[in-house]
C-alpha atoms as a PDB file:
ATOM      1  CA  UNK A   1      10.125   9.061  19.995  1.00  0.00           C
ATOM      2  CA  UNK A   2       8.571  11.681  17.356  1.00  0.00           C
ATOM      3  CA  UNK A   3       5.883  10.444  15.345  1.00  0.00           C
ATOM      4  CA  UNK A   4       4.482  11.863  12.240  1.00  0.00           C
ATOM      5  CA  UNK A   5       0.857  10.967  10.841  1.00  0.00           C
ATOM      6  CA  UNK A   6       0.344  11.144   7.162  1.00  0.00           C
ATOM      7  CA  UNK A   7      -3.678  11.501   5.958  1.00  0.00           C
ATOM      8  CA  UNK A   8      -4.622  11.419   2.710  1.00  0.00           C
ATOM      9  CA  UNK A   9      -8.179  12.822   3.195  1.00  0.00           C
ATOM     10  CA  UNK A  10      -9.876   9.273   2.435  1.00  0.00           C
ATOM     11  CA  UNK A  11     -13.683   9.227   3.896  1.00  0.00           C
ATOM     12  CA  UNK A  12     -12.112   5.758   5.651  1.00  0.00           C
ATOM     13  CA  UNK A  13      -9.510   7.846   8.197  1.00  0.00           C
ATOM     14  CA  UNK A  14     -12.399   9.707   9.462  1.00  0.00           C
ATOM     15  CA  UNK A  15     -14.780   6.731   9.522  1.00  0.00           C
ATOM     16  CA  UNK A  16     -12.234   4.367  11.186  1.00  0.00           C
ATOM     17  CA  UNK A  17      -9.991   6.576  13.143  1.00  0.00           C
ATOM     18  CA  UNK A  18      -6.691   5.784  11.209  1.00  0.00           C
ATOM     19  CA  UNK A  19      -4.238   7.609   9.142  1.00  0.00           C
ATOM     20  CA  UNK A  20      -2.383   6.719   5.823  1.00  0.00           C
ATOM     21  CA  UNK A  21       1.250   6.190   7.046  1.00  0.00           C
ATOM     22  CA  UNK A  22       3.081   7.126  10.675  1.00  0.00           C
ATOM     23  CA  UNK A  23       6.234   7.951  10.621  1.00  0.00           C
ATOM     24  CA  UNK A  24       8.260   6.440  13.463  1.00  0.00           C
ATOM     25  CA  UNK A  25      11.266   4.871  14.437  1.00  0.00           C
ATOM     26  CA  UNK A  26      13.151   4.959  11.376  1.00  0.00           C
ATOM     27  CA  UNK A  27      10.044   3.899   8.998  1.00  0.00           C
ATOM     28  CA  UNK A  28       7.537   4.304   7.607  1.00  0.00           C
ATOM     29  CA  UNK A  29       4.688   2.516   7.994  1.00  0.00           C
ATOM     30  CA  UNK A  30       1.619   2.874   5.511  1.00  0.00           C
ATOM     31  CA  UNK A  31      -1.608   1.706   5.992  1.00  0.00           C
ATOM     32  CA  UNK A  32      -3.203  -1.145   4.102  1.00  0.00           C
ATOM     33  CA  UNK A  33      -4.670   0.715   0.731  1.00  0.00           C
ATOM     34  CA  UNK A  34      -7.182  -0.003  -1.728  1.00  0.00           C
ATOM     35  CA  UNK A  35      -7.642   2.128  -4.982  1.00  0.00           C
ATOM     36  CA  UNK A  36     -10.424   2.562  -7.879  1.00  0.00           C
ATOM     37  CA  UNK A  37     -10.561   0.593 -11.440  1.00  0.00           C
ATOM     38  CA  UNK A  38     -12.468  -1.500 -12.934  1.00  0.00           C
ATOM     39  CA  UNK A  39      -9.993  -4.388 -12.221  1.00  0.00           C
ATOM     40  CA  UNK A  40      -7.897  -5.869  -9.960  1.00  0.00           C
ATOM     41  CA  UNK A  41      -4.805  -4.223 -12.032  1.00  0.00           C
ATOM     42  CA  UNK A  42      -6.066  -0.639 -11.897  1.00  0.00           C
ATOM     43  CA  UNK A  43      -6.637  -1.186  -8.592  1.00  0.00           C
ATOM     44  CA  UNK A  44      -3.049  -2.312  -7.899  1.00  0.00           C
ATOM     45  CA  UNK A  45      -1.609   0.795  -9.809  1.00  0.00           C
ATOM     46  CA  UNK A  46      -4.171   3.133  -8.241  1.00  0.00           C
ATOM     47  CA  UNK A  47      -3.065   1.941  -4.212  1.00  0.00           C
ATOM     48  CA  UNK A  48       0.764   1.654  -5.359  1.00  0.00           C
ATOM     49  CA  UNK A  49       0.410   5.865  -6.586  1.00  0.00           C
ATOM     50  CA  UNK A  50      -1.300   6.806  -2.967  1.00  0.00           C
ATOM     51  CA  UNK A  51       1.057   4.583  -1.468  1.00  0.00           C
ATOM     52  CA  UNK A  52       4.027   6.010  -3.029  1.00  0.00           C
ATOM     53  CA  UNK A  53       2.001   9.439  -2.828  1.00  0.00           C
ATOM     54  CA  UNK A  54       2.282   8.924   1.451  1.00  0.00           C
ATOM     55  CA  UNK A  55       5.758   7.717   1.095  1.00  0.00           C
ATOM     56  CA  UNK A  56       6.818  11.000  -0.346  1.00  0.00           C
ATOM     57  CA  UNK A  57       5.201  13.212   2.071  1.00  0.00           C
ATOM     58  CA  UNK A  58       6.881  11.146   4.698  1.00  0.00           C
ATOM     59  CA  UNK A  59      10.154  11.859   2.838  1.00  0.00           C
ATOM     60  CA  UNK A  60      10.839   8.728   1.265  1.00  0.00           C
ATOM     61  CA  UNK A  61      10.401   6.062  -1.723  1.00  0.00           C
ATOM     62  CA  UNK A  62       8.691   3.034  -2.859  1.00  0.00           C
ATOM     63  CA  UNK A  63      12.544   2.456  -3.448  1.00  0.00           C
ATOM     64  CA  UNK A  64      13.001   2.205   0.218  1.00  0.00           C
ATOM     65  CA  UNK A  65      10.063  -0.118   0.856  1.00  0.00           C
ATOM     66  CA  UNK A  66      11.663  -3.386   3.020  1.00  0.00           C
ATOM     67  CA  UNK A  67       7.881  -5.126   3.178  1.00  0.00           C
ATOM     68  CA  UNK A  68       4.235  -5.115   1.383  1.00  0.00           C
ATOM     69  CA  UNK A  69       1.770  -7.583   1.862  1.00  0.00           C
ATOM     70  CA  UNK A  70      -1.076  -8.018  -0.540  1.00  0.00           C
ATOM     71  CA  UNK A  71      -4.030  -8.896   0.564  1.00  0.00           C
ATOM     72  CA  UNK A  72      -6.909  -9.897  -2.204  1.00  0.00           C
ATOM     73  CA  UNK A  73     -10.153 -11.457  -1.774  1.00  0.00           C
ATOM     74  CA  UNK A  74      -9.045 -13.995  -5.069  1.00  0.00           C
ATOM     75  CA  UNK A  75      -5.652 -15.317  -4.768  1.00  0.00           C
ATOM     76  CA  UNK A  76      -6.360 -16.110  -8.680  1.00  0.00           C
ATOM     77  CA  UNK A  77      -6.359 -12.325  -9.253  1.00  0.00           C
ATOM     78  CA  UNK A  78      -2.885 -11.592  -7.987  1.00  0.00           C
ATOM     79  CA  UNK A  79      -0.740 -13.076 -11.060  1.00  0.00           C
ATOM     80  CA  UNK A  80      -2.053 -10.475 -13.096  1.00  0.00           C
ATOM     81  CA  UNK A  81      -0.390  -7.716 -10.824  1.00  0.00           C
ATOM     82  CA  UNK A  82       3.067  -9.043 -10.781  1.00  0.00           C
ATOM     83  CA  UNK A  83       4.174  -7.148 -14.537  1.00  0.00           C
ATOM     84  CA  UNK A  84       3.006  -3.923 -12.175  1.00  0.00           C
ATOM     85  CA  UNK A  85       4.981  -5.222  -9.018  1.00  0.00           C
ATOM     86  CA  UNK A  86       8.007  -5.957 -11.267  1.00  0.00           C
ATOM     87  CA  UNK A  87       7.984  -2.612 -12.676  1.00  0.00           C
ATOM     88  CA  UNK A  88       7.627  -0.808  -9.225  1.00  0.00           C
ATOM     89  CA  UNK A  89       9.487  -2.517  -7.134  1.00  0.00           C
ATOM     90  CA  UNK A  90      11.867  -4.458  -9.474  1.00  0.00           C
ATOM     91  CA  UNK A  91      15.408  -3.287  -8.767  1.00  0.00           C
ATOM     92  CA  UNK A  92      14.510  -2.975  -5.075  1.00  0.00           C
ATOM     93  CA  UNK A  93      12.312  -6.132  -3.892  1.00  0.00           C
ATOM     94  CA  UNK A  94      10.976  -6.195  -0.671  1.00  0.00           C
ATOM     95  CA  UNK A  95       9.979  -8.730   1.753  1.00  0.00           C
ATOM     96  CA  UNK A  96       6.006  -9.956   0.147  1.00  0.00           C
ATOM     97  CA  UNK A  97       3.552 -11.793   1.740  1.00  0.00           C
ATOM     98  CA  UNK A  98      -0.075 -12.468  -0.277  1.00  0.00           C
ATOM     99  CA  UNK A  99      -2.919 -12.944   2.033  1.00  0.00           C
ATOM    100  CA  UNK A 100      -6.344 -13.889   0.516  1.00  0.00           C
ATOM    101  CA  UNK A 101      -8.820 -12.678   2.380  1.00  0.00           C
ATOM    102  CA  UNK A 102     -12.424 -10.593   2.444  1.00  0.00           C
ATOM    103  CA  UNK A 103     -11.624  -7.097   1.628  1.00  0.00           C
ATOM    104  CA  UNK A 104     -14.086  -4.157   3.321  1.00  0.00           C
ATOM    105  CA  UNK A 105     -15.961  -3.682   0.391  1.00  0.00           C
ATOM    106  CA  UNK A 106     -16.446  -6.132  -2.289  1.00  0.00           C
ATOM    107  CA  UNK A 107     -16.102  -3.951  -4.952  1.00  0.00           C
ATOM    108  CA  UNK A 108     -12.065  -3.811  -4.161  1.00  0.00           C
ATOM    109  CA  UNK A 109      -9.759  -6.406  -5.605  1.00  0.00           C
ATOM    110  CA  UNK A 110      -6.459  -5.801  -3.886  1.00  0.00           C
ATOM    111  CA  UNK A 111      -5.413  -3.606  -0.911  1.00  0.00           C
ATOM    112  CA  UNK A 112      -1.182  -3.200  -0.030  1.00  0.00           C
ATOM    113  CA  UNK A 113       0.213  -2.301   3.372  1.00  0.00           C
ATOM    114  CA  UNK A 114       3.982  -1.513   2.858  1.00  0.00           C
ATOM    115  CA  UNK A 115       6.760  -0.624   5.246  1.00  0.00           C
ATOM    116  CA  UNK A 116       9.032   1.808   4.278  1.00  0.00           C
ATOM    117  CA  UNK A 117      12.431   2.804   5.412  1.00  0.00           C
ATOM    118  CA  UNK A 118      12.404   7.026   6.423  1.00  0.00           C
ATOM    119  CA  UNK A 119      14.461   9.534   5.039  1.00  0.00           C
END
């Protein structure tokens, strides 16, 4: 099977030993993803634009996305992400699970892990 790795040159691939998204067996599968704001809504656009970023170089969508799970250390703080979720993924939902949970740095309010179809 032919893989492709996606990196996005975040200071966490090196530090980990990860990538952004693989490419493989008919998806694409993109890391869980945090992104900079000031709350947990510009934080939720921010990951979605790397996300969908990845997707692209892996030649595909956030159209195309079959499952994200959010993870957020304040399941209080999700409700104001769903007018953002709506807009992105509204004609096309996938599969969503909402995990509250510590995040790796506190400062972050919401990370996303999607699953993509390729191509």
């Amino acid at each position: 099977m032919t893989m492709k790795r996606i990196f996005t040159g975040s200071p966490f691939e090196e530090k980990i030993g990860y990538c952004r998204a693989v490419v493989a067996g008919g998806f694409v599968h993109v890391a869980g993803t945090v992104g900079q704001g000031d709350d947990v809504v510009e934080q939720c656009k921010a990951a979605l634009t790397t996300i969908s970023n990845a997707l692209k170089e892996a030649g595909s969508d956030l159209t195309k996305t079959v499952r994200v799970t959010y993870y957020l250390p304040d399941a209080a703080e999700f409700e104001p992400c769903w007018p953002t979720l709506r807009e992105v993924f509204g004609a096309n939902p996938p599969a969503a699970t909402m995990v509250e949970c510590n995040l790796i740095d506190p400062k972050y309010r919401i990370e996303i892990e999607v699953t993509a179809l390729a191509g």
